[in-house]
Each structure stands twice: as C-alpha cells, then as structure tokens.
C-alpha atoms as a PDB file:
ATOM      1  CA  UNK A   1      10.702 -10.029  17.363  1.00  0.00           C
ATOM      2  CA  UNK A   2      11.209  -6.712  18.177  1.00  0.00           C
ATOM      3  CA  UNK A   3       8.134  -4.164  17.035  1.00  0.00           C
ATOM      4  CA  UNK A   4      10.494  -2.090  14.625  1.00  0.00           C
ATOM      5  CA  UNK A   5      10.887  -4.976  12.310  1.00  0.00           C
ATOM      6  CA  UNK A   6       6.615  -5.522  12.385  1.00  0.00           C
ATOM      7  CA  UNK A   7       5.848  -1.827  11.541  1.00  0.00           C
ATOM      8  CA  UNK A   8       8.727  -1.900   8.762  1.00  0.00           C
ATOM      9  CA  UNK A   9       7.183  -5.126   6.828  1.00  0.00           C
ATOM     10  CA  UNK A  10       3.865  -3.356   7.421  1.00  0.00           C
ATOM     11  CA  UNK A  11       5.365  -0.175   5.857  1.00  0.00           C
ATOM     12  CA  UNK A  12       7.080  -2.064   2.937  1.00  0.00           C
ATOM     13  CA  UNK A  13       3.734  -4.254   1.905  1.00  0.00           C
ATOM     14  CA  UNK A  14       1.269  -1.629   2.422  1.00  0.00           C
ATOM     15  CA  UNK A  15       3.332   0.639  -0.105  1.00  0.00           C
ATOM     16  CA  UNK A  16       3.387  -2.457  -2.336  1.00  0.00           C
ATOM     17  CA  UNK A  17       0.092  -3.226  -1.763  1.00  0.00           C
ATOM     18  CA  UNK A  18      -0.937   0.480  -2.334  1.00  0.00           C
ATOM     19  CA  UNK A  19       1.506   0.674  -5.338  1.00  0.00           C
ATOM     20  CA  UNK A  20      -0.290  -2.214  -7.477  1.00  0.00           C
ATOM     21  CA  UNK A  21      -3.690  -2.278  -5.953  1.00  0.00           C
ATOM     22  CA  UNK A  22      -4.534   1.682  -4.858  1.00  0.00           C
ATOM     23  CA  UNK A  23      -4.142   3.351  -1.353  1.00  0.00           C
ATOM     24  CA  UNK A  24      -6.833   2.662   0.601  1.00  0.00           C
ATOM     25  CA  UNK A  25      -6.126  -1.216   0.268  1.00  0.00           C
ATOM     26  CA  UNK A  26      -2.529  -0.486   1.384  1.00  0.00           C
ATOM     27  CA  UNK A  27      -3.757   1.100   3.764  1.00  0.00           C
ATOM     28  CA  UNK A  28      -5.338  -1.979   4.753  1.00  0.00           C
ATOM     29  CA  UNK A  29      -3.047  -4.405   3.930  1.00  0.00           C
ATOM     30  CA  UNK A  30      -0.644  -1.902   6.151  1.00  0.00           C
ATOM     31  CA  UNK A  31      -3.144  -2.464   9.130  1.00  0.00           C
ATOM     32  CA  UNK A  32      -3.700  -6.321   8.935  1.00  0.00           C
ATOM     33  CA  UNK A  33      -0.020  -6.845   8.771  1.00  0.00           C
ATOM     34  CA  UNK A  34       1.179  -5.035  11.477  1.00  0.00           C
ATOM     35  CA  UNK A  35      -1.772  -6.601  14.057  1.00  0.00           C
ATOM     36  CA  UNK A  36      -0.318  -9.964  12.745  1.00  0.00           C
ATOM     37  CA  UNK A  37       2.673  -9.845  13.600  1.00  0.00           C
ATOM     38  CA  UNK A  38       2.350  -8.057  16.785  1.00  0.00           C
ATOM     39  CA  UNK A  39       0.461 -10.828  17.495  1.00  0.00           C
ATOM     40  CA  UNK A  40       2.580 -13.400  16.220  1.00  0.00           C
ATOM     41  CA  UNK A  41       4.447 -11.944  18.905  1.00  0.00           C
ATOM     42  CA  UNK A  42       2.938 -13.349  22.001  1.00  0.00           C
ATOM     43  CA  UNK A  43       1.057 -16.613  20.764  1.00  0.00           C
ATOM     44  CA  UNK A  44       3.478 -19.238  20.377  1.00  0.00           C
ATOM     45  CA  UNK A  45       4.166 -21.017  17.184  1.00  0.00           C
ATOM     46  CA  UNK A  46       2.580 -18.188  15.422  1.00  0.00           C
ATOM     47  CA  UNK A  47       5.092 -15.996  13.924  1.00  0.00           C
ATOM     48  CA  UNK A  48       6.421 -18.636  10.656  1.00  0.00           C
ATOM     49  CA  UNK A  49       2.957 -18.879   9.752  1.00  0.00           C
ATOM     50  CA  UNK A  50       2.250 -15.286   9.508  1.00  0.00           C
ATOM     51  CA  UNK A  51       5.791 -14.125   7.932  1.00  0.00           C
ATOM     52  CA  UNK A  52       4.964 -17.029   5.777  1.00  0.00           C
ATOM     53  CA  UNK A  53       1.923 -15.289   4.786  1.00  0.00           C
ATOM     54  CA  UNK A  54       3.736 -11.806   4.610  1.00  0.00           C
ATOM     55  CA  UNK A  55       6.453 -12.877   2.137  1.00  0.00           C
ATOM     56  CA  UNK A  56       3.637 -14.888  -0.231  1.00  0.00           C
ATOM     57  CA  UNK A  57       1.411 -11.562  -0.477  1.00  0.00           C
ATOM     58  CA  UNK A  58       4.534  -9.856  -1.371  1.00  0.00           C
ATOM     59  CA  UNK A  59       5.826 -12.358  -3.973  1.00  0.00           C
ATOM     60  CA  UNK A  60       2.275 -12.760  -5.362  1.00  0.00           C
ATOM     61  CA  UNK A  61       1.918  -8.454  -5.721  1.00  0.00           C
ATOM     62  CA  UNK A  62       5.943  -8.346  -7.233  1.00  0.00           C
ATOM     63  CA  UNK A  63       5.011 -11.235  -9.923  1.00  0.00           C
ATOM     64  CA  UNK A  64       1.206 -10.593 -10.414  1.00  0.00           C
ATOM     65  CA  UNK A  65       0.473  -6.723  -9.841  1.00  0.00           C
ATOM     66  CA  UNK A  66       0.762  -5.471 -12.866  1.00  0.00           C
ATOM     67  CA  UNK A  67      -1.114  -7.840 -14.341  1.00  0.00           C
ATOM     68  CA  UNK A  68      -3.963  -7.744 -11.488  1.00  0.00           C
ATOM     69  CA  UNK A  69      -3.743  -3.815 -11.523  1.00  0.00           C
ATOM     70  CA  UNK A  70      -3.832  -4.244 -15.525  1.00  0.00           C
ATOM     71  CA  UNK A  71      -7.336  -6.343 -15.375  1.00  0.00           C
ATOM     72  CA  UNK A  72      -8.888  -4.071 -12.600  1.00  0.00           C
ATOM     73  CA  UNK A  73      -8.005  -0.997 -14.917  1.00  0.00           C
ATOM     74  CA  UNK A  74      -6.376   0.442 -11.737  1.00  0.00           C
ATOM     75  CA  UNK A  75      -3.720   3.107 -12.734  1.00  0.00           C
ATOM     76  CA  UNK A  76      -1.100   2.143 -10.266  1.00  0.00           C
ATOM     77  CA  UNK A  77       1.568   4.580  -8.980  1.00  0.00           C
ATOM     78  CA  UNK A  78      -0.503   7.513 -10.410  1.00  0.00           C
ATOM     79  CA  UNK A  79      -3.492   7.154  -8.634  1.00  0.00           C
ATOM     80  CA  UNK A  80      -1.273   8.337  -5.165  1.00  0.00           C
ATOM     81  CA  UNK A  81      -0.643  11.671  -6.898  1.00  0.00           C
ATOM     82  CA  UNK A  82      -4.181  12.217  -8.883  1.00  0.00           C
ATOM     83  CA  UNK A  83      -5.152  14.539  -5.931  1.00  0.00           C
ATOM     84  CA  UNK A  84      -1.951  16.670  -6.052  1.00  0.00           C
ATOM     85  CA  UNK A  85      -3.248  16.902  -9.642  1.00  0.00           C
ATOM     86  CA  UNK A  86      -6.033  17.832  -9.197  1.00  0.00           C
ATOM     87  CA  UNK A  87      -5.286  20.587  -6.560  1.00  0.00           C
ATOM     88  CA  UNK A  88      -2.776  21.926  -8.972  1.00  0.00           C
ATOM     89  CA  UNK A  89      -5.449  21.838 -12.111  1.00  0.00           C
ATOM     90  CA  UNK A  90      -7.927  23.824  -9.622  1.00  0.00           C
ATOM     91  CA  UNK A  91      -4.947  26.404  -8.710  1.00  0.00           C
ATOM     92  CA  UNK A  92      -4.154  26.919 -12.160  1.00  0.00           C
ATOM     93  CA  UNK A  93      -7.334  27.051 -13.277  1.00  0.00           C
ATOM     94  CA  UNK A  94      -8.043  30.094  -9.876  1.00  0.00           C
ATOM     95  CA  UNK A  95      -4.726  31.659 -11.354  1.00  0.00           C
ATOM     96  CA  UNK A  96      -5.885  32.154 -14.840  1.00  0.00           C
ATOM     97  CA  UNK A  97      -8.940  33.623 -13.872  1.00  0.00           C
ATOM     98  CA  UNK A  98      -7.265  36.113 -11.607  1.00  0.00           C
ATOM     99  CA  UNK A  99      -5.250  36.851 -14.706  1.00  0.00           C
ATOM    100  CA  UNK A 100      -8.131  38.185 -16.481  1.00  0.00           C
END
C-alpha cells in the first residue's frame, strides 16, 4: 500500500464523516483512519480487516447520515461555514456602524 492511497481514504471519510456528523468528528475520524492503515501497513494480515472497516463506516454514513445527523439535530454541511457567517454578520454589523 503505498501512503498516498491511506491519506486519500482518510481525506475522503473524514469529509464524510465531517459532512453528516460535524468537523471536529471528521477530524477524528480523519486521524483514526489514516493511523490504521498506516498500520495495516506493516502488521501482516491487517490491511482487509481495516479497509473492511473503512468501506462499512462509509456505507453506514452514505445510507444512515442524514438520518443520524437528522436525530442529533446536527445541521450538516452548514455547520462548516457557520463561522464564515458569523465573521461576515460581525463585519457587516462593524460596517454599518461606521456608516453612521
């Protein structure tokens, strides 16, 4: 296995992960994935368990997340851009004030 192909599942379940269930868990998720399969790397008999593993979180996030991010009342996508939001709401809101 060649480390590309463990940072790019990393990268691609994290962002799932983060998409359904919030950042900080992709984060996470992100983390824990990639030291898997790096060391699914060098321990023998190792690495069909773990992409095993990968491809059932990411089936179980593709068919469940909305659903789980539905009960948790987690907002999904928008909750990566409620800072930008909120920096733009305090700019605006710095602007107007100016104004006056």
């Amino acid at each position: 296995m060649c480390y590309g192909e463990g940072v790019i599942a990393a990268i691609v379940l994290g962002a799932l992960t983060a998409w359904y269930l919030g950042v900080r868990l992709g984060v996470i998720v992100a983390a824990i994935t990639f030291g898997a399969l790096l060391l699914a790397a060098f321990v023998p008999g190792m690495t069909m368990t773990v992409y095993a593993l990968v491809i059932a979180w990411a089936a179980a996030l593709y068919f469940l997340g909305p659903k789980i991010s539905k009960a948790t009342n987690k907002p999904g996508a928008s909750s990566m851009f409620s800072p930008l939001n909120q920096a733009t709401a305090w700019a605006k809101k710095l602007w107007d004030r100016a104004a006056k």
